[in-house]
Structures are given as C-alpha cells and as structure tokens.
Protein backbone atom coordinates (compact mmCIF):
# COMPACT_ATOMS: atom_id res chain seq x y z
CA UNK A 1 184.34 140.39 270.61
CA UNK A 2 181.73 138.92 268.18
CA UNK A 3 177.97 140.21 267.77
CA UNK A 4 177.11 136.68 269.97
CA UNK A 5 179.29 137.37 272.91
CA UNK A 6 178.30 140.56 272.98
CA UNK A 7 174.55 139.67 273.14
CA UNK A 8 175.56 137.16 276.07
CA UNK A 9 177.61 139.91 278.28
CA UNK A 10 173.86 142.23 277.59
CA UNK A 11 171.89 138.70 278.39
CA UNK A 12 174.05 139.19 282.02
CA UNK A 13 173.01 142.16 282.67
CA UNK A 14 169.64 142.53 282.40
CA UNK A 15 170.02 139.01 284.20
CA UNK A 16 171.69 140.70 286.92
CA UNK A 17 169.09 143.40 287.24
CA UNK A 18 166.21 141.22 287.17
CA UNK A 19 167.57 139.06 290.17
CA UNK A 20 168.03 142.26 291.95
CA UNK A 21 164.44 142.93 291.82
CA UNK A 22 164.32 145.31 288.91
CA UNK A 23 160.95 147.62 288.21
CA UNK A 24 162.72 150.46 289.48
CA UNK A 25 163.00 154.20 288.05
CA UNK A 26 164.99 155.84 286.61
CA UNK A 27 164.95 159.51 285.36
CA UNK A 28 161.86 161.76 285.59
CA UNK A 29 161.75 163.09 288.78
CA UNK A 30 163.14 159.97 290.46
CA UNK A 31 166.71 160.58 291.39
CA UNK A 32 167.34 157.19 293.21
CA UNK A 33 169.06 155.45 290.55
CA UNK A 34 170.05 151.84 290.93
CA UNK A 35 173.36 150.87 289.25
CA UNK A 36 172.09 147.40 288.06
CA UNK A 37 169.22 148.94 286.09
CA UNK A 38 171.50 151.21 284.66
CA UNK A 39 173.79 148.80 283.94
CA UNK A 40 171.00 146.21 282.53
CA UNK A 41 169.20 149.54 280.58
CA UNK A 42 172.57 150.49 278.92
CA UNK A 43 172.98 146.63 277.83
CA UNK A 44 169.84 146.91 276.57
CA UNK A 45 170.67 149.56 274.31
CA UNK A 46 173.72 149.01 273.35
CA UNK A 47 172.79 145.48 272.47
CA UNK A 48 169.81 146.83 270.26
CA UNK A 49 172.64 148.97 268.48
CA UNK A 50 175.24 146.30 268.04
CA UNK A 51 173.45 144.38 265.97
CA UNK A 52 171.18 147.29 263.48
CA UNK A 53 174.39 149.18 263.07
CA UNK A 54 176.09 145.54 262.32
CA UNK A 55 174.11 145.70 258.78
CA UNK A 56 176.53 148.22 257.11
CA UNK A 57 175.49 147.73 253.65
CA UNK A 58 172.79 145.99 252.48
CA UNK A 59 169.51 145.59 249.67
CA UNK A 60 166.15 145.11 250.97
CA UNK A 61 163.22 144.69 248.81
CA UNK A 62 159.54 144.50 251.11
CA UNK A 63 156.12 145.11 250.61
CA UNK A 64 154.43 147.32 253.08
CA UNK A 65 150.32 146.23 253.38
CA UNK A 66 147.61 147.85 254.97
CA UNK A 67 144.35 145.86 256.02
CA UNK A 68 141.74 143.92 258.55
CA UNK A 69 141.91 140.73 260.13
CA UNK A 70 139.21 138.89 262.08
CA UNK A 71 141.71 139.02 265.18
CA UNK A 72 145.15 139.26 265.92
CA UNK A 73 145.54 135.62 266.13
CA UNK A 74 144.39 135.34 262.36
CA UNK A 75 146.74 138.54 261.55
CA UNK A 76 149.44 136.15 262.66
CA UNK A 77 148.68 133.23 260.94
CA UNK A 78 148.42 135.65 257.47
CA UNK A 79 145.14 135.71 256.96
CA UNK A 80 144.07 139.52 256.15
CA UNK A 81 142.26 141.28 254.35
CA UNK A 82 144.88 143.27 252.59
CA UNK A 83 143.34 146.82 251.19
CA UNK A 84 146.54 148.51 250.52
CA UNK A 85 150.05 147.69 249.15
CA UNK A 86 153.12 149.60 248.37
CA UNK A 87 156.38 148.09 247.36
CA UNK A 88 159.76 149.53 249.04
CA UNK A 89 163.48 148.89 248.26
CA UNK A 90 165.90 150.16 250.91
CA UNK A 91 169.36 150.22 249.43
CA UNK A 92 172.40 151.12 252.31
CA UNK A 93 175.61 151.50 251.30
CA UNK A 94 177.04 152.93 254.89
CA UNK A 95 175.97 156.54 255.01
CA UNK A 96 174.32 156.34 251.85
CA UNK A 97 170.86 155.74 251.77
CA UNK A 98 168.13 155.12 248.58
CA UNK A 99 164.63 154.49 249.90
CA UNK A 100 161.57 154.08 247.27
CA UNK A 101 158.19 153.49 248.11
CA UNK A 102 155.54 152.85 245.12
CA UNK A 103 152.38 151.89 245.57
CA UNK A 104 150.10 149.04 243.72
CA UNK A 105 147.38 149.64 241.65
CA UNK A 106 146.26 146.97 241.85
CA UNK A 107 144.93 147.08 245.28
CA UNK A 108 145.56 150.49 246.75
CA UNK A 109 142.62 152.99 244.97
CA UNK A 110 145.06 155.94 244.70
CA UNK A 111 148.44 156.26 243.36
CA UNK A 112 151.44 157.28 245.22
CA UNK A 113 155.13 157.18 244.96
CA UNK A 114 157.92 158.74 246.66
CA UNK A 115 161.78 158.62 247.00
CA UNK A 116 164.47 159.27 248.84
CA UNK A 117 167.98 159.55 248.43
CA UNK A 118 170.85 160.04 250.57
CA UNK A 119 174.57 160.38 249.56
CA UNK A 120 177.57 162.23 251.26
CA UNK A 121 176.11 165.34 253.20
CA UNK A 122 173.38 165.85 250.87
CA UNK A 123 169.69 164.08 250.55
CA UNK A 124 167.03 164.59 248.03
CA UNK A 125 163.65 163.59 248.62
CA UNK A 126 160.93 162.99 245.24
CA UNK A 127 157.37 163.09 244.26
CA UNK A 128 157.25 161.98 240.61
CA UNK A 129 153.36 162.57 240.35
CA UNK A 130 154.21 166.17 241.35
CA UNK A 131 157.05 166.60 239.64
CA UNK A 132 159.04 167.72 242.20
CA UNK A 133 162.57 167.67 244.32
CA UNK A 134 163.38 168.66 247.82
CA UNK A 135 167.06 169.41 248.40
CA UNK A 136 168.36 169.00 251.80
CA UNK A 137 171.41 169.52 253.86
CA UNK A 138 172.94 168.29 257.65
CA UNK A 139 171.72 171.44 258.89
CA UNK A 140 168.13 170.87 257.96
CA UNK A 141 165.41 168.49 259.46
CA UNK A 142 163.94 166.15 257.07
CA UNK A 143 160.84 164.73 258.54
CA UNK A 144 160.06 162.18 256.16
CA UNK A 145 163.24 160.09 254.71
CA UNK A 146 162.90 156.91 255.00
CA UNK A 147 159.67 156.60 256.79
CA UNK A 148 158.86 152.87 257.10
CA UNK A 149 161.43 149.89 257.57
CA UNK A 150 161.33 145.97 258.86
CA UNK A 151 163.20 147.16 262.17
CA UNK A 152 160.17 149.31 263.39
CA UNK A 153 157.59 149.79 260.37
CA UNK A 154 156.14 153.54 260.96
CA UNK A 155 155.91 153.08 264.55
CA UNK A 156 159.49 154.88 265.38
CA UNK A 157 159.78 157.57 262.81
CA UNK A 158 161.45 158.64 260.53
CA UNK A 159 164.83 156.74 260.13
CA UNK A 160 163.83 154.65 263.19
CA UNK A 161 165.20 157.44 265.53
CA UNK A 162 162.71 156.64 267.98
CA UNK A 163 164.42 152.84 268.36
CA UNK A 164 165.01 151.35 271.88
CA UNK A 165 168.51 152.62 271.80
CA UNK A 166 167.80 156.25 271.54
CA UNK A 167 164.78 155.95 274.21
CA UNK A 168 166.86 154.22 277.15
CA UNK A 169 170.19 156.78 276.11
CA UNK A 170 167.51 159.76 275.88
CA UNK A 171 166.28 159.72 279.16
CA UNK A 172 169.07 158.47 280.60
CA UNK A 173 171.23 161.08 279.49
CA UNK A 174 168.72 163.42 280.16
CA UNK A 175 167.98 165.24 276.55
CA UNK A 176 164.73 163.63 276.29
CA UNK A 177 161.91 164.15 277.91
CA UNK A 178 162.59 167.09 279.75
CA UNK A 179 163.08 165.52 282.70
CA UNK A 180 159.23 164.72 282.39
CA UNK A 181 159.96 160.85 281.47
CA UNK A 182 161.06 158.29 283.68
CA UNK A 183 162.51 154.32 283.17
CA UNK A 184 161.14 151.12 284.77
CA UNK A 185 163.39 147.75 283.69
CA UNK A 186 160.32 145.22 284.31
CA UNK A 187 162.52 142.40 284.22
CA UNK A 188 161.78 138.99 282.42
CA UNK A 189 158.49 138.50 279.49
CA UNK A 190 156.82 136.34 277.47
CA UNK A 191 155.68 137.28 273.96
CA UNK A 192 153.76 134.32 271.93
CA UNK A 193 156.08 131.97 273.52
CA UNK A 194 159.08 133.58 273.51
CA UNK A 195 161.28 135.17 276.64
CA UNK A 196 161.65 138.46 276.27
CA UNK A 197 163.30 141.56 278.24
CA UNK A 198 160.57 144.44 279.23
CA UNK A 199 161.23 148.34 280.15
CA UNK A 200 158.64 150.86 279.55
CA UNK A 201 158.59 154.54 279.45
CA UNK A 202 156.19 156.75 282.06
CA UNK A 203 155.68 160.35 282.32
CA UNK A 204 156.77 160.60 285.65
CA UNK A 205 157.29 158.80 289.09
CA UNK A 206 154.12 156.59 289.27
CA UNK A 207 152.91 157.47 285.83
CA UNK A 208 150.92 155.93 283.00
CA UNK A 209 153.00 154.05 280.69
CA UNK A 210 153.69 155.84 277.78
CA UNK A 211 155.67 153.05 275.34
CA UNK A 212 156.63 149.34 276.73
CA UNK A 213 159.53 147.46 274.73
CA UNK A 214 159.76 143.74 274.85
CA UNK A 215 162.53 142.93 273.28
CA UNK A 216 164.84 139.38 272.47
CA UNK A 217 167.98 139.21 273.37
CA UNK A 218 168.75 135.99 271.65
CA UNK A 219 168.16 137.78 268.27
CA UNK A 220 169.51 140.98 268.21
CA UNK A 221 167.54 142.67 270.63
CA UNK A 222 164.59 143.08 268.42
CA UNK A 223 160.93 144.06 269.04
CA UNK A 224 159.03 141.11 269.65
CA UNK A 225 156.47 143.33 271.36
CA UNK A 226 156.51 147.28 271.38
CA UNK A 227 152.90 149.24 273.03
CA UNK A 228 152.48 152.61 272.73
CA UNK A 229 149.96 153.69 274.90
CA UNK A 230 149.34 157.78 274.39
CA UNK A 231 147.77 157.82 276.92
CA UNK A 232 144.39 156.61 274.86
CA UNK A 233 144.33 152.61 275.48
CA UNK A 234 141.55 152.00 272.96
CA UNK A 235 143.67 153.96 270.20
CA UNK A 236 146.94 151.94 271.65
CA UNK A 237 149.35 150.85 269.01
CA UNK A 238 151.35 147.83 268.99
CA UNK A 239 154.19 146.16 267.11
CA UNK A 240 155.02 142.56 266.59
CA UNK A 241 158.32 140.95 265.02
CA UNK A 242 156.97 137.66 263.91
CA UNK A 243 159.71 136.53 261.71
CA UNK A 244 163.64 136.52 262.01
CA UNK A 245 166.56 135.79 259.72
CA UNK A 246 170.04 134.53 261.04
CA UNK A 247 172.08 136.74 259.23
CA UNK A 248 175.20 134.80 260.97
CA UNK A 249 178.06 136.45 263.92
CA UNK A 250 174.78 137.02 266.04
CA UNK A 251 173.09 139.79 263.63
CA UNK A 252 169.22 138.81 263.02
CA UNK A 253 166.97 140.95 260.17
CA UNK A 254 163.64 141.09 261.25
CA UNK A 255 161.12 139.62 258.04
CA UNK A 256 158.21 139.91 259.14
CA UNK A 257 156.12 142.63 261.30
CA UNK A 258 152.67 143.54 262.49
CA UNK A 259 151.47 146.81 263.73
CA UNK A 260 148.03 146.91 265.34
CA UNK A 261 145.72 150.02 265.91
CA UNK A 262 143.51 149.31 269.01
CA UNK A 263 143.14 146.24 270.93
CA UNK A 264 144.66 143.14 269.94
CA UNK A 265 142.52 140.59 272.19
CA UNK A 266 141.53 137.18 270.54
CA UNK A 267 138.43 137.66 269.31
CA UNK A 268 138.63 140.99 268.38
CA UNK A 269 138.60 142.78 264.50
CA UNK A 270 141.65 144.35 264.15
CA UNK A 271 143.03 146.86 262.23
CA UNK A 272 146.51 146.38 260.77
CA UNK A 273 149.70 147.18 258.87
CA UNK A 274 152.47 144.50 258.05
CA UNK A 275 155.45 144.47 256.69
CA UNK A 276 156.99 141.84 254.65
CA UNK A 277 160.84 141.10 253.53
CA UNK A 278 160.55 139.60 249.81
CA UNK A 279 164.33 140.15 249.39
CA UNK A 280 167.44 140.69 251.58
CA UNK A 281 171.10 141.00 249.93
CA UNK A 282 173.74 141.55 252.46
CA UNK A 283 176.44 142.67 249.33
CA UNK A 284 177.42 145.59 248.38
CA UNK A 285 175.14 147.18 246.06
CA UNK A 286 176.20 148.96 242.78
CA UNK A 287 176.83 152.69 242.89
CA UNK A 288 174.81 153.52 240.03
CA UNK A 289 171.74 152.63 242.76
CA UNK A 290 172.11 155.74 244.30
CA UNK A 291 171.10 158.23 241.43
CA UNK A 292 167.65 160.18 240.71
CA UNK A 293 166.14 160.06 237.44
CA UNK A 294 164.30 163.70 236.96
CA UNK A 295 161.60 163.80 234.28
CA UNK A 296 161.52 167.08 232.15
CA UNK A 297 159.31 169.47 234.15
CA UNK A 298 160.67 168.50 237.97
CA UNK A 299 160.83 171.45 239.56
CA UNK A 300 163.85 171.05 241.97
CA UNK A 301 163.88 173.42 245.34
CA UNK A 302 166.04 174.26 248.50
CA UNK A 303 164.82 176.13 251.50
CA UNK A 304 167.52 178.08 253.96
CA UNK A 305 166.44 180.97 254.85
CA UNK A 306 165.67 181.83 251.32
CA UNK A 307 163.42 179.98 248.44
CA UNK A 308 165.50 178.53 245.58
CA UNK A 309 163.93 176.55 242.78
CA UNK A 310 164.48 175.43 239.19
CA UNK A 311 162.39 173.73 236.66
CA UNK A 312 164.39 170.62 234.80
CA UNK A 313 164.18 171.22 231.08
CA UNK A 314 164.99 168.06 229.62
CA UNK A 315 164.95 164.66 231.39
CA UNK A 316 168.39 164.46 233.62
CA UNK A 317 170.06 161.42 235.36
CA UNK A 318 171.61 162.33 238.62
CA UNK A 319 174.68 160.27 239.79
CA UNK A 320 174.72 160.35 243.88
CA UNK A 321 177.78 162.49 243.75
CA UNK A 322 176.64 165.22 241.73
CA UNK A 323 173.99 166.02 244.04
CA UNK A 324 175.78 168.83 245.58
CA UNK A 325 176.30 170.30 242.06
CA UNK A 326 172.85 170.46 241.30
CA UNK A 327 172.47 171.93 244.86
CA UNK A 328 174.70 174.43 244.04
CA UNK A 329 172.95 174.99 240.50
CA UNK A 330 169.26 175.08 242.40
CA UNK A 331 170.83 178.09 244.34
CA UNK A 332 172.74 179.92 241.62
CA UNK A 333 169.85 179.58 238.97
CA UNK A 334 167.15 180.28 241.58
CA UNK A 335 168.68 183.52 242.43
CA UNK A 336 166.27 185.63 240.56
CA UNK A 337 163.28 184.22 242.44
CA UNK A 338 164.73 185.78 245.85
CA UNK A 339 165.03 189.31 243.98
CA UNK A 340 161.81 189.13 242.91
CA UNK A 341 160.02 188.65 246.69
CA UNK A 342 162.09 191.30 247.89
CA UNK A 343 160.49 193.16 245.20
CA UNK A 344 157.52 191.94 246.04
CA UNK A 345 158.25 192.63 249.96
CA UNK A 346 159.41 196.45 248.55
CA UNK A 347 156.08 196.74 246.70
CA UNK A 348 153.86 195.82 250.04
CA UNK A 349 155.52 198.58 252.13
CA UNK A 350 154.46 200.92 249.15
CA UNK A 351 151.14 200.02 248.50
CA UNK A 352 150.23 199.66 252.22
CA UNK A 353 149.93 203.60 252.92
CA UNK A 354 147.87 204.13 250.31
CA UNK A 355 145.17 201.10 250.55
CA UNK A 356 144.30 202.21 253.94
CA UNK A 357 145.05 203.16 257.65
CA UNK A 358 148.45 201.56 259.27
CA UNK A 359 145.42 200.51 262.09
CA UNK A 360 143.57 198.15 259.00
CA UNK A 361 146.84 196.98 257.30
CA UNK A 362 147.74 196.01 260.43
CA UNK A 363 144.30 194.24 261.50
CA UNK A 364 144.28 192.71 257.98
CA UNK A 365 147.90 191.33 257.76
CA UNK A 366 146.81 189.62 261.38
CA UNK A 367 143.99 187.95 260.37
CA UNK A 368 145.34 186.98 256.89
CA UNK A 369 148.33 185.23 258.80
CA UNK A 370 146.41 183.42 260.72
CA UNK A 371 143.64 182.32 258.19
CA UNK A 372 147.37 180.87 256.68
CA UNK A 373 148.65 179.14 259.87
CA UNK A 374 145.77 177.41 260.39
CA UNK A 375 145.31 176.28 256.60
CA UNK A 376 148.85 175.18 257.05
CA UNK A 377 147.94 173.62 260.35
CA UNK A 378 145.14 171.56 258.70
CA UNK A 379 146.58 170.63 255.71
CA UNK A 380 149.32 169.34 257.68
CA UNK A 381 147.13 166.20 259.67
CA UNK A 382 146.25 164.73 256.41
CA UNK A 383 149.18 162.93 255.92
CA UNK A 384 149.56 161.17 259.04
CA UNK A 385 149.00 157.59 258.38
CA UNK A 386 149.70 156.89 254.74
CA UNK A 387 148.52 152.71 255.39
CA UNK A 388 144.70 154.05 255.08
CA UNK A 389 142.84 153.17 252.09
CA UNK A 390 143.74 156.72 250.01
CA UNK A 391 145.74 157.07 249.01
C-alpha cells in the first residue's frame, strides 16, 4: 500500500468517527470507550508515523530564529523582528543521527554551539566552547539530542518524542499519564483555511485541555495547529506548519514553522520562534558525515554509576564507528579517577571522627547536600528556552 492510500484509509476513519458524533473520551478515568474514536485516534497516529518514519535517510540544512512580530498575522507573512539565529544541519542515515546547531554572530549577542552525534548503540553529544564530550549509551537518558527539528521545533522534545503518535498510543495504551489523562477526537477544523483533524489531551473526565493537535491529513498528518495550554492560557504556546514540500508517494516535509509564546490574536505583539528549511536532500549522505572532530584539550566523559573522563591530547578525528572504542578508552584510561574518590570517600570516614561529633558531621553533611541540590536545582532552569536573546 503506498504512503497516499494509506493517508486515504486514516482520512476514513477519522471520517467515520466524526459522523458518529465524535468529542468523546477516552482514557483518564473514562472507561466508556467508543470503537470509532479508537479506530479514528489510532488512524491518526499511525498516519502521523507513516509518513515521518517514511524519511529514512535524509540532509536537512535550517535556520532556527528567535524574535517579535507586530502580530501573528505579520509573523506569517515574514515580517519579524529576528533577534536570534542559529544554523542547524540534521543529517539521518536510518539509526544514525548527526545534529549541529551553531549560532550567528551576527545577530545572536552570545555564542553557542553544540553537537550531536548518533551512530550504532552509541551517541556523543559536544560543546566545543567548553571543550567537552558526553558519551552515552541505550541504557542512559539523553535529554538533549537533537532538540529542535521542522516536524515540531522545541515544542515536543527532545527527538520529537512528544509527537502526535506517541500522545494518542500513550494514553491509549495506558503508559502515559497515569491514568490521569484522557482523549477527546473533536472531529473536523479549520486552520488559516485549511481542514484539519482536532483531538486534544485533558487531565481528566471534564478537564482543562492540556495540548490540542490539529493536524492535515492530506499532507502527512502534520501540525498545522498544535496549543499547549499548561494550564496558564496567557503563557499558552502554539505551533504553526506554514509551509509543506511534496516529497512524492504521499510523504510531505514540513519547511516552514512558527511557535508562539502567549496569545496569538490579530492585533496582538507576539513573541516568536520559527524555523526555516534552507536545504532538504532526500539521498543518502556520505559516511564520513557522521564523525566528531575533538580539538586538543576536549575532555571526553561517561557517567554509569561511576565518573570516567579523559582529556584529548592532540586534535583527533572520530569516524562514527569508532565511537565505541573511544568509549571503551574513556573507561579504561579514566580508571584512576574512580580510585581516587574512593580514596577520597576512605579519607571522609577518617577525618570525620576527629573534626567533630557524629551529631555535627551529620547536621553538616545535611545541610551541605542540600545547599548542593538546590544549586543544582537552580542552575538547572537556566537553560530552558535557548531562542531568548543570550545566549
């Protein structure tokens, strides 16, 4: 069956369930569920999936803008005040992955660059201005990767996990949520003009609406309109796919997206992000593009339950494939750094006697721990929307 007559048989479905009355629940605490919605959610999904996971290998060169417009209607028509820039290139070559994301000094007041690199089981992820390397493997969460793409800019995380797909299947299935969420398919929609297919996500039977996901299922299922609500409507967030490409058999790249903080009325300042596709290359690309290029001084680290690090000497070029041998050489050469915090670890249990009571050690080890947590917990907001001026 082709991508097209695929996207016809979901088109039926959610056709199906909309003449059938649709807007009904599903999940949460809502056990009545109605096969048609099911059936029209599902499509939904799998549609969505069909045509993202249809893009097996591919290059991808966009430019990733932060800025103000006098309204949303003038954010569409491209004219913004643009106040930051950074310049990606997504490379996929089926599992493998290399993500780079540079900004330009030219318009963004602080520098910033960072990479990412996926290939086989392991993935590497790279700060040139600190000199620095973060092995990981399957096992281990990576919360950054590839952080922004054209399918759903910042707005669904990390690697786009938190895409339409994994939303209706999540709840559905039951292994999101906690059995707090809940599914209404809202039936038919109109986005600038275009019909659209609307479901949204509550907390609950009868509860707010959390995310809403307009989507088009003449082109791939895409966003034309995604709102996430958080339950704070002024600080409401909401994405736009403005600009398609017929990539042929049904598949569609989306080239152009908006992303909105706040209100989006006419007549309204807004504050944006958008994302623009420069270049898209559906070949092959070369091997060699999967590779890291360490400068002399990179200190390269892995984190199990241990600390392993090593400091590059000279500069190195690192094929994709020999990432697991420098893995392996990360953990072999940073052996001595474990014995010496054990030592360290010995030398506490020592010293502690002596300093003072077990009573103060104690009361001092608490409050230095927490003084740390919530240093840790601090430092760790600053980073949560890179598209401000800054950076």
């Amino acid at each position: 069956m082709t991508k097209l007559s695929f996207a016809r048989l979901c088109m039926t479905a959610v056709a199906a369930s909309v003449a059938l009355g649709g807007a009904n629940l599903i999940g949460g605490e809502n056990k009545s569920l109605d096969p048609a919605d099911e059936t029209a959610l599902r499509a939904i999904a799998e549609g969505w999936l069909a045509n993202r996971e249809s893009f097996k290998s591919f290059t991808c060169r966009f430019v990733w803008r932060g800025g103000k417009a006098a309204s949303a209607e003038h954010a569409f028509r491209g004219e913004i005040d643009y106040e930051t820039t950074h310049n990606c290139v997504w490379i996929v070559d089926g599992d493998n992955v290399r993500y780079d994301m540079t900004s330009d000094p030219a318009t963004t007041r602080q520098s910033h660059a960072e990479f990412y690199l996926k290939f086989g089981r392991i993935r590497a992820r790279q700060s040139p201005e600190s000199r620095s390397v973060e092995l990981f493997v399957p096992d281990h969460d990576d919360e950054v990767g590839v952080s922004v793409t054209p399918f759903g800019m910042s707005m669904m995380g990390p690697h786009d996990k938190g895409n339409p797909a994994a939303m209706i299947e999540g709840i559905l299935g039951g292994t999101l949520g906690n059995g707090k969420l809940a599914i209404t398919i809202d039936g038919d929609d109109d986005v600038r003009g275009t019909p659209a297919v609307r479901f949204s996500i509550r907390l609950n039977e009868g509860g707010d609406v959390l995310k809403q996901f307009s989507l088009d299922p003449q082109r791939g299922f895409l966003p034309l309109r995604c709102l996430y609500f958080h339950l704070q409507p002024k600080k409401a967030v909401s994405l736009f796919t403005v600009k398609f490409r017929d990539c042929g058999d049904g598949r569609w790249f989306p080239m152009r997206s908006l992303l909105f903080i706040g209100p989006t009325s006419d007549d309204t300042p807004v504050v944006l992000q958008e994302v623009h596709v420069n270049e898209l290359s559906l070949e092959t690309p070369p091997a060699e593009n999967f590779a890291l290029d360490l400068a002399a001084g990179t200190r390269v680290s892995f984190r199990d339950d241990q600390y392993y690090s090593v400091t590059i000497a000279d500069d190195e070029h690192v094929a994709g494939e020999q990432l697991h041998a420098l893995l392996s050489r990360v953990i072999e050469q940073g052996d001595p750094q474990k014995k010496f915090a054990a030592e360290v670890a010995a030398r506490k249990k020592l010293i502690a006697p002596v300093d003072a009571t077990a009573g103060r050690v104690r009361f001092w080890w608490t409050v230095g721990t927490g003084i740390v947590i919530a240093a840790t917990l601090l430092g760790g907001g600053v980073r949560s929307w890179r598209a401000k001026p800054r950076r």
